[in-house]
N, C-alpha and C. Protein backbone atom coordinates (compact mmCIF):
# COMPACT_ATOMS: atom_id res chain seq x y z
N UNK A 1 5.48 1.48 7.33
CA UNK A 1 4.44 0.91 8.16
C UNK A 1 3.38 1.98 8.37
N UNK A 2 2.25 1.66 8.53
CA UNK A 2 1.14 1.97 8.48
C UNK A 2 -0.28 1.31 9.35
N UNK A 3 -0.47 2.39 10.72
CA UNK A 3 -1.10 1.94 11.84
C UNK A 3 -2.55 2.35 11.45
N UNK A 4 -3.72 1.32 10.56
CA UNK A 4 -5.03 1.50 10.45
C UNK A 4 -5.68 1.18 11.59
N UNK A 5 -6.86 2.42 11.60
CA UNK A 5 -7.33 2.18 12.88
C UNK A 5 -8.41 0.82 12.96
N UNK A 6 -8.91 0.61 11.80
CA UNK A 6 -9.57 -0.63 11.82
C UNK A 6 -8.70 -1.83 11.43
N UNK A 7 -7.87 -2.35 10.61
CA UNK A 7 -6.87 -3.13 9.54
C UNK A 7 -5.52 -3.55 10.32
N UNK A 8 -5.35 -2.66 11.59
CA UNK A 8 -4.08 -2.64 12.62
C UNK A 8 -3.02 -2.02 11.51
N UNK A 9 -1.93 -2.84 11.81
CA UNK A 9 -0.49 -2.39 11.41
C UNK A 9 -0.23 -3.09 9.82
N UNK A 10 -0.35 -2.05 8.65
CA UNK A 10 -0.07 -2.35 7.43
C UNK A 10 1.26 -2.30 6.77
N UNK A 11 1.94 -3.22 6.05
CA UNK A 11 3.49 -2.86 5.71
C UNK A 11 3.03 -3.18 4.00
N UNK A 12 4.08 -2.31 3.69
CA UNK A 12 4.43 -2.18 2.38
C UNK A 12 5.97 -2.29 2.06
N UNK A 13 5.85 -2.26 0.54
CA UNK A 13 6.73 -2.28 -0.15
C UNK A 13 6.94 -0.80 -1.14
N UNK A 14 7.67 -0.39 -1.68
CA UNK A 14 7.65 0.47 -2.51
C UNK A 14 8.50 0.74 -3.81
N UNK A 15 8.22 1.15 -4.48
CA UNK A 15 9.02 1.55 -5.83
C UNK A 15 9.03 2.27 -6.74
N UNK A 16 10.15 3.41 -6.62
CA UNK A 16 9.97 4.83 -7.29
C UNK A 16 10.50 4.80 -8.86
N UNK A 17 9.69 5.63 -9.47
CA UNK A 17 9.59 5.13 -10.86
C UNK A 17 9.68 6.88 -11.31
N UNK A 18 11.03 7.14 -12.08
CA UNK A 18 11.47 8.65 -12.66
C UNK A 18 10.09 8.98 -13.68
N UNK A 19 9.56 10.17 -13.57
CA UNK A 19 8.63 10.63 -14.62
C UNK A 19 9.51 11.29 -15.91
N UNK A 20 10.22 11.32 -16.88
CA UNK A 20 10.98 11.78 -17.92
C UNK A 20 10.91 13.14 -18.38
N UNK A 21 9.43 12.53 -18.89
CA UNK A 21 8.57 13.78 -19.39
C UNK A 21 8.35 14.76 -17.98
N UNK A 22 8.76 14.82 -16.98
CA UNK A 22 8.26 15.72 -15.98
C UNK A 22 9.37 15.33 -14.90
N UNK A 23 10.67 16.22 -15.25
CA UNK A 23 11.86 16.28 -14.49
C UNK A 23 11.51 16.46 -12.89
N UNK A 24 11.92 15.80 -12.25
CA UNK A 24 11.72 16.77 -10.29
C UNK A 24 10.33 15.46 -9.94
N UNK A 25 9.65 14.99 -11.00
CA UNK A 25 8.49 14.27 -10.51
C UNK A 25 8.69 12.66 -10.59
N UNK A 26 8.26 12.26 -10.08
CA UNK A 26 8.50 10.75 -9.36
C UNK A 26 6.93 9.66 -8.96
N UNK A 27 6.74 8.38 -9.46
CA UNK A 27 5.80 8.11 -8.77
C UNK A 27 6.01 6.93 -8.10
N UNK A 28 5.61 6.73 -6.87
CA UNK A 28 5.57 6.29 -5.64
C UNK A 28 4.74 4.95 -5.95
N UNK A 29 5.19 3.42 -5.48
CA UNK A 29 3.90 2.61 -5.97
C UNK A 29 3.88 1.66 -4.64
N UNK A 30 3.54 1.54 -4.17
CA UNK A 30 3.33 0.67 -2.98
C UNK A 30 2.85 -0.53 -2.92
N UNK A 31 3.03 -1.66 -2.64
CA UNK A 31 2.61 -3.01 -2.90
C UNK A 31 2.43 -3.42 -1.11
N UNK A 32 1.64 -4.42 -0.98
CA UNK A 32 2.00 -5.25 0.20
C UNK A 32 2.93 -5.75 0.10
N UNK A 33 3.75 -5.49 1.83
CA UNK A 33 5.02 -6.25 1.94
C UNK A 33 4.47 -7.67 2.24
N UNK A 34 5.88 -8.51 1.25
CA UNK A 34 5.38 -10.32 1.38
C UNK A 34 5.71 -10.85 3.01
N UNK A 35 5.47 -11.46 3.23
CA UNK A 35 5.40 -12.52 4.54
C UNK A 35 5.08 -11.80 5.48
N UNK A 36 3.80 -10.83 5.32
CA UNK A 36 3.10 -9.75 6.43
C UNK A 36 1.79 -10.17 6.17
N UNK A 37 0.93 -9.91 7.25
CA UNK A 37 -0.55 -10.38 7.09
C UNK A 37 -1.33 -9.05 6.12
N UNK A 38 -0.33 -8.02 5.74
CA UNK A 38 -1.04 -6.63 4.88
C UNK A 38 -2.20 -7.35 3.99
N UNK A 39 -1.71 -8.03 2.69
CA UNK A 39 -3.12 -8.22 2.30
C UNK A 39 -4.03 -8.49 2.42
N UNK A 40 -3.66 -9.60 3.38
CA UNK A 40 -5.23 -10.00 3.85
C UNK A 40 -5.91 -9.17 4.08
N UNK A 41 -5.43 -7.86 5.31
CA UNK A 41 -5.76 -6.83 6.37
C UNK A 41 -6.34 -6.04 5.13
N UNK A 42 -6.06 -5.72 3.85
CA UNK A 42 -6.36 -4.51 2.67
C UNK A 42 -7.81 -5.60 2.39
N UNK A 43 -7.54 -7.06 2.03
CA UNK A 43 -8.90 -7.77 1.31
C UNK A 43 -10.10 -7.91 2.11
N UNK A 44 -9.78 -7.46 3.90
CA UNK A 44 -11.04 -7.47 4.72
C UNK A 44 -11.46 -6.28 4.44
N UNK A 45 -10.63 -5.33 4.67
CA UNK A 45 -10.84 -4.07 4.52
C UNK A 45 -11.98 -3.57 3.19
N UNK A 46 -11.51 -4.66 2.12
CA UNK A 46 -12.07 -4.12 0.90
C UNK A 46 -13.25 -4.88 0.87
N UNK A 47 -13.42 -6.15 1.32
CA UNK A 47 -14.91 -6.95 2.15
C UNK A 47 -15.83 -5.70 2.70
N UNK A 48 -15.19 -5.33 3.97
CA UNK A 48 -16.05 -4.75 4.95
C UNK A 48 -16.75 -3.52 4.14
N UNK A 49 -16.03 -2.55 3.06
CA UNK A 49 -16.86 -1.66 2.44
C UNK A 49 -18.16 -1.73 1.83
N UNK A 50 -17.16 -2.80 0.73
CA UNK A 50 -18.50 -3.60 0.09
C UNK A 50 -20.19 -3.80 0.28
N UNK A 51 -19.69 -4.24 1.78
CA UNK A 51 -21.28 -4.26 2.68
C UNK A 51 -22.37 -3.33 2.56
């Protein structure tokens, strides 16, 4: 969870994915968590820049 000061309270999802070629390294992928208002809160967010 994730408290935006404009967007309020954002939840995610995540999923770590081994790098092979680069032992010890890892990448991190974050999605909106489902049945949370997050995307919407990311698609105003990405509205309001726009402007």
């Amino acid at each position: 969870m994730l408290l935006h000061p404009e967007a309020g309270e954002l939840v995610f999802d995540y999923t770590t994915l081994l790098l092979p070629d680069l032992p010890g390294h890892r990448l991190l992928l974050h999605t909106p968590a489902a049945d949370t208002p997050t995307q919407l809160r990311l698609d105003s967010l990405l509205g309001a820049a726009a402007r």
